[in-house]
C-alpha atoms as a PDB file:
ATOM      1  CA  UNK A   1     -19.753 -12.234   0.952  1.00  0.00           C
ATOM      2  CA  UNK A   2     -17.933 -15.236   2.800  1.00  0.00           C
ATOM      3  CA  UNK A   3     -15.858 -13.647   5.620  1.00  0.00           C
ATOM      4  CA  UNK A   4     -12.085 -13.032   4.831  1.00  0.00           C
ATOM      5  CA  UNK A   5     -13.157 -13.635   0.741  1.00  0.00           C
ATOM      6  CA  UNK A   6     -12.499 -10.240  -1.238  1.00  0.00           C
ATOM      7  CA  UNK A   7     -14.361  -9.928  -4.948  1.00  0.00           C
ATOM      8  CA  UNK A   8     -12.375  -7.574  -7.113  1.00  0.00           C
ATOM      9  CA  UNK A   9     -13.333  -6.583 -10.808  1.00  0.00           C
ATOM     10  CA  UNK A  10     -10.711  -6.304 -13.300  1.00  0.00           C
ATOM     11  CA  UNK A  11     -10.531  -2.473 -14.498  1.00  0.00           C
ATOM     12  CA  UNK A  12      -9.903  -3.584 -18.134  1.00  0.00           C
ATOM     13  CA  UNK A  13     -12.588  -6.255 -18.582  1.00  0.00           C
ATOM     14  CA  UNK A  14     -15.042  -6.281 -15.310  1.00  0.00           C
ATOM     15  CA  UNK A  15     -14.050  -9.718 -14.753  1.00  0.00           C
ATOM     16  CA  UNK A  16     -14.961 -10.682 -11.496  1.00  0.00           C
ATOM     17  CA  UNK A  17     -11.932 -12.546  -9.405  1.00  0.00           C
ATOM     18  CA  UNK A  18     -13.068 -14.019  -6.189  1.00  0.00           C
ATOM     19  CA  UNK A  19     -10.207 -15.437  -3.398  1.00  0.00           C
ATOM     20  CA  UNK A  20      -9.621 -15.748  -0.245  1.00  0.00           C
ATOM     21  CA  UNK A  21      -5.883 -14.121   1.050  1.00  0.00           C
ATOM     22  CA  UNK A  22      -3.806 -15.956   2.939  1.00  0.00           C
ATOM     23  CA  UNK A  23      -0.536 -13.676   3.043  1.00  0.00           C
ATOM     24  CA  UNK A  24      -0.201  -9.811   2.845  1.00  0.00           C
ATOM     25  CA  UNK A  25       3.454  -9.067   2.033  1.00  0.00           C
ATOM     26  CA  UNK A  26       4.168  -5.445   2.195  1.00  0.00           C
ATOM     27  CA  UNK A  27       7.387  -4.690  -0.036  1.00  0.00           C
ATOM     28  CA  UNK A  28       8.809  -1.337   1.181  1.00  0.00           C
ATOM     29  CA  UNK A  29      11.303   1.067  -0.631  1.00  0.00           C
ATOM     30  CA  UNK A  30      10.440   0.403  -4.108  1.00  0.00           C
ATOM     31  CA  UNK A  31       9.722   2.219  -7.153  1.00  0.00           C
ATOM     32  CA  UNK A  32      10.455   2.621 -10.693  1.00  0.00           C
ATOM     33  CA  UNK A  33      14.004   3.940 -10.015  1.00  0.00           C
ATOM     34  CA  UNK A  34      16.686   3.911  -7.835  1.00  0.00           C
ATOM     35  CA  UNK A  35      16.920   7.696  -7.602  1.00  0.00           C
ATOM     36  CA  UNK A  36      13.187   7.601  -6.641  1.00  0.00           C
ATOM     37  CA  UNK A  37      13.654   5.441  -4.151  1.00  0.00           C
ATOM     38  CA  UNK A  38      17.019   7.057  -2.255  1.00  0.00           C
ATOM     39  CA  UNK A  39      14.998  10.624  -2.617  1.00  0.00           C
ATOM     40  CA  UNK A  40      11.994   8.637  -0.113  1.00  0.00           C
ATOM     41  CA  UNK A  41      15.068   7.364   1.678  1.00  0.00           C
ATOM     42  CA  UNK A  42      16.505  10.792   2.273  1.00  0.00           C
ATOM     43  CA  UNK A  43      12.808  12.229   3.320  1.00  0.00           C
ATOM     44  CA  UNK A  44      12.586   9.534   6.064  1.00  0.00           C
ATOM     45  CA  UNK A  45      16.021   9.779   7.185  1.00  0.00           C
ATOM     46  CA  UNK A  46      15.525  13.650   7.685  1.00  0.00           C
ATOM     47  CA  UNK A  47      12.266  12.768   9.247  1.00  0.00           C
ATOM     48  CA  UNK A  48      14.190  10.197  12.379  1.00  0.00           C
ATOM     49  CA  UNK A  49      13.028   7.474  10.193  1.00  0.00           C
ATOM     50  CA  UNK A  50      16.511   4.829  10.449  1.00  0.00           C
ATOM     51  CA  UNK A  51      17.352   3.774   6.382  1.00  0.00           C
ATOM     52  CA  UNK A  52      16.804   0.189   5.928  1.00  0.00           C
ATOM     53  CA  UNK A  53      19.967  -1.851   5.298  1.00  0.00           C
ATOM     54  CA  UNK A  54      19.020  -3.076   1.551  1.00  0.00           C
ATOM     55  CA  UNK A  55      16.492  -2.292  -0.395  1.00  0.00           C
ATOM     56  CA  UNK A  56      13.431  -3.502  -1.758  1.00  0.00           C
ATOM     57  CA  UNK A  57      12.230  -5.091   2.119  1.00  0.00           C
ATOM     58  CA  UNK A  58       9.836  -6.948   2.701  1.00  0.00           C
ATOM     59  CA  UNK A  59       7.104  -6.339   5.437  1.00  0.00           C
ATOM     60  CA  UNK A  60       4.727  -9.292   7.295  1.00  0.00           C
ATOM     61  CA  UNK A  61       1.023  -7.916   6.718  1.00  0.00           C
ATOM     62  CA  UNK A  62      -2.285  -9.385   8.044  1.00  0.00           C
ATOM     63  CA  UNK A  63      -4.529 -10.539   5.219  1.00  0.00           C
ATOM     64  CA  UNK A  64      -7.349  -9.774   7.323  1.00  0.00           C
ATOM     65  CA  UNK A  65      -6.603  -5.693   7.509  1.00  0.00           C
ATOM     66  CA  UNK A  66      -7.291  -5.370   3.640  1.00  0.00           C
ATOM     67  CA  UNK A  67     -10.158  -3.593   2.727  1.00  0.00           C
ATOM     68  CA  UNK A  68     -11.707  -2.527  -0.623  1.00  0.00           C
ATOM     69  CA  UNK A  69     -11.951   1.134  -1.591  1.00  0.00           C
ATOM     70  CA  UNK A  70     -12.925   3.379   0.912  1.00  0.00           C
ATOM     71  CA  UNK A  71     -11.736   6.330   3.186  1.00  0.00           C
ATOM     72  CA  UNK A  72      -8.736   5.823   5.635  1.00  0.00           C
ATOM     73  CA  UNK A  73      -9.057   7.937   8.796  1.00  0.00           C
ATOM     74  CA  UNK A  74      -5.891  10.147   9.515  1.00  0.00           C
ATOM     75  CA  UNK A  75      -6.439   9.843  13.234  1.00  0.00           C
ATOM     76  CA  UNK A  76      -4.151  11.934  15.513  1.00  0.00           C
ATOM     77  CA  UNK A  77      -0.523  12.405  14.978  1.00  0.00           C
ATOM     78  CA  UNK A  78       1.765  11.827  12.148  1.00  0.00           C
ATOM     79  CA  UNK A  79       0.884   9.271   9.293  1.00  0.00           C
ATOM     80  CA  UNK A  80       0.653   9.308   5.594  1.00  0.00           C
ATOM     81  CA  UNK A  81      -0.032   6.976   2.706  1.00  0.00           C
ATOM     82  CA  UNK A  82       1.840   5.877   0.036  1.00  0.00           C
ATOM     83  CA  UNK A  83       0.560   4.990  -3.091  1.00  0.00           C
ATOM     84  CA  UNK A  84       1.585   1.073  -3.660  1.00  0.00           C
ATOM     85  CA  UNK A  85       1.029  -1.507  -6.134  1.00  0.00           C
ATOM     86  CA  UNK A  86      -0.119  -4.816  -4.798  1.00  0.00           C
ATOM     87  CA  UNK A  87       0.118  -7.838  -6.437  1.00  0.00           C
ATOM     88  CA  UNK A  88      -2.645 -10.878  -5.980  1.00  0.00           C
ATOM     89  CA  UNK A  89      -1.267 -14.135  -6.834  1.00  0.00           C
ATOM     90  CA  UNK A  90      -4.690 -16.726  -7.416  1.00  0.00           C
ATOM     91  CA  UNK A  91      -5.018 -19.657  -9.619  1.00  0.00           C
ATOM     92  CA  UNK A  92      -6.490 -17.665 -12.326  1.00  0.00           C
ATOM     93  CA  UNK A  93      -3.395 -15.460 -12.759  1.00  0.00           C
ATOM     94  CA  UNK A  94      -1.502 -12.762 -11.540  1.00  0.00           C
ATOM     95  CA  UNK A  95      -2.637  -9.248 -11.406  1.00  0.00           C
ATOM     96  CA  UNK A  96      -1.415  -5.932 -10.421  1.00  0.00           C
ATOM     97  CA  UNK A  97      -3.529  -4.025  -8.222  1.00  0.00           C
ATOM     98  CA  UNK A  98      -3.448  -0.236  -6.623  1.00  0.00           C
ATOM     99  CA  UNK A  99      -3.320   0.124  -3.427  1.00  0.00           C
ATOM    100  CA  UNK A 100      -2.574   2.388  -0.216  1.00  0.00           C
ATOM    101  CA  UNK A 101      -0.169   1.196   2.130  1.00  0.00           C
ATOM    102  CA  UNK A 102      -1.319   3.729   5.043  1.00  0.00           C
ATOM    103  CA  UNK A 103       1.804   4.510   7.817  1.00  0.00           C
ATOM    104  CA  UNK A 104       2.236   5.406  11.571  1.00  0.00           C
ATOM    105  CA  UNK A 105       5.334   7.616  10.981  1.00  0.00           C
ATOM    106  CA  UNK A 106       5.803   8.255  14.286  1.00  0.00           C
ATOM    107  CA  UNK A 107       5.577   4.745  15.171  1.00  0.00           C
ATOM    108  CA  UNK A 108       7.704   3.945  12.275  1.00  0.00           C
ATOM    109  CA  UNK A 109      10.852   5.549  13.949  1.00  0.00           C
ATOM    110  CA  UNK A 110      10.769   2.247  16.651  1.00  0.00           C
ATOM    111  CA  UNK A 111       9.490  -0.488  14.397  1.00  0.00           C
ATOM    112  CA  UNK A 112       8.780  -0.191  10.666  1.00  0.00           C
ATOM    113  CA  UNK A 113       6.585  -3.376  10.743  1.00  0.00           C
ATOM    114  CA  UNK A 114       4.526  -2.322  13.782  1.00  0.00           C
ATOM    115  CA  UNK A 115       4.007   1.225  11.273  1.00  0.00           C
ATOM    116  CA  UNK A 116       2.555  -0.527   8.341  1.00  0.00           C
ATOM    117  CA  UNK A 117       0.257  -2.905  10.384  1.00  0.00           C
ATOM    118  CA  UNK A 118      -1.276   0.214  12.057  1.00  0.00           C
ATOM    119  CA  UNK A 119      -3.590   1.098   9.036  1.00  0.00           C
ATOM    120  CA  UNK A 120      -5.446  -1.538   6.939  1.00  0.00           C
ATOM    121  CA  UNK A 121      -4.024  -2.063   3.332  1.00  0.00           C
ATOM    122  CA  UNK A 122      -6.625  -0.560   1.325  1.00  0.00           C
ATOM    123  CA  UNK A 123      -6.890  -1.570  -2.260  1.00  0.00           C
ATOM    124  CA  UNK A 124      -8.814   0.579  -5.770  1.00  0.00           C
ATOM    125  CA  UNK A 125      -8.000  -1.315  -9.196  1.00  0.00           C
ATOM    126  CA  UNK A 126      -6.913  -4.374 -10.250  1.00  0.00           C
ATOM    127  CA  UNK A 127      -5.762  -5.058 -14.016  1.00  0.00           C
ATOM    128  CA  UNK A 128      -4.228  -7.822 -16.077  1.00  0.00           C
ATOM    129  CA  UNK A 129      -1.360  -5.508 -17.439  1.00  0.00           C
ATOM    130  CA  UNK A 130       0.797  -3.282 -15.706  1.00  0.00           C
ATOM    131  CA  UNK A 131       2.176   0.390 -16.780  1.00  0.00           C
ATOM    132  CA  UNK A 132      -1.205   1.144 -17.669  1.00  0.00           C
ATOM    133  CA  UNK A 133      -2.721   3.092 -14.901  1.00  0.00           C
ATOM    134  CA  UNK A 134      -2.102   6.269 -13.427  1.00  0.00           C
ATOM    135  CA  UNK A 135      -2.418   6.875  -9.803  1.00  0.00           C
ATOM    136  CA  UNK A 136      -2.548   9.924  -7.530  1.00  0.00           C
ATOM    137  CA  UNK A 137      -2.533  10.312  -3.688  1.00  0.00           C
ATOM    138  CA  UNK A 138      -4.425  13.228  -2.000  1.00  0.00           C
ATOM    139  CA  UNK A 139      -3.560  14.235   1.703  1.00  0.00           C
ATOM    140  CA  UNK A 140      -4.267  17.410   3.332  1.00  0.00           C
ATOM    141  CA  UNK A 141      -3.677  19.197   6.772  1.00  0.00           C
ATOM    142  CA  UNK A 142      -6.373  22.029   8.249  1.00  0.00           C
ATOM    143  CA  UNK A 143      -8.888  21.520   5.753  1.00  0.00           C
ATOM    144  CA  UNK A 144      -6.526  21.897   3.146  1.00  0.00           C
ATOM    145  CA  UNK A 145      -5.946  18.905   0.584  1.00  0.00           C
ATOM    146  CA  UNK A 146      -3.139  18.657  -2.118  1.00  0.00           C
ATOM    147  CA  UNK A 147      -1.835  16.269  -4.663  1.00  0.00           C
END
């Protein structure tokens, strides 16, 4: 594979889609709802975690950190991912992808941008049409893993 070129396969047709990013954009505080999204609110604000001043925001990424499938290390101290969808723009279309958007929490009390760099963005399925997938995150603590 060419450095820095990423070959996904389409979950719905196993079309191949070869590109090369240029630009990760992480958009933060968004979901289906706006209840949904004041609830995370509410659990970072609790947490020390300042409330961004609109909402969605967008976050600089580097294109280079995403990785395909995989296994993100914890490490030590206090992260957690989030379940995202990511969106790749290439000249064959757009499609919506699922993805992990892996956070420093601690660090994310000084600088949210620092926070999301800290991880790579790691990315599962890709598909021509949206509201069709499902997803579900799995974290644990002590050997322990829930849902």
């Amino acid at each position: 594979m060419e450095r820095g070129k990423l070959t996904l396969t389409n979950s719905v047709d196993g079309q191949q889609i070869g590109f090369q990013p240029r630009h990760l954009i992480l958009g933060g505080y968004t979901g289906r709802d706006r209840e949904h999204v004041q609830r995370h609110i509410d659990e970072l604000v609790a947490a020390g975690i300042p409330a961004p001043a609109s909402v969605p925001e967008l976050y600089p990424g580097h294109a280079a950190a995403i990785q395909i499938g995989g296994v993100l290390p914890a490490g030590s101290g206090w992260s957690s991912g989030e379940v995202e969808y990511v969106l790749f723009v290439t000249a064959q279309g757009v499609y919506v992808g699922v993805g992990s958007d892996h956070t420093d929490r601690a660090l994310e009390r000084t600088s949210i941008v620092a926070a999301k760099q800290a991880f790579p963005m790691t990315i599962k399925e890709i598909f021509r049409r949206r509201n069709r997938s499902a997803v579900r995150s799995a974290g644990g603590e002590d050997g322990e893993t829930g849902i």
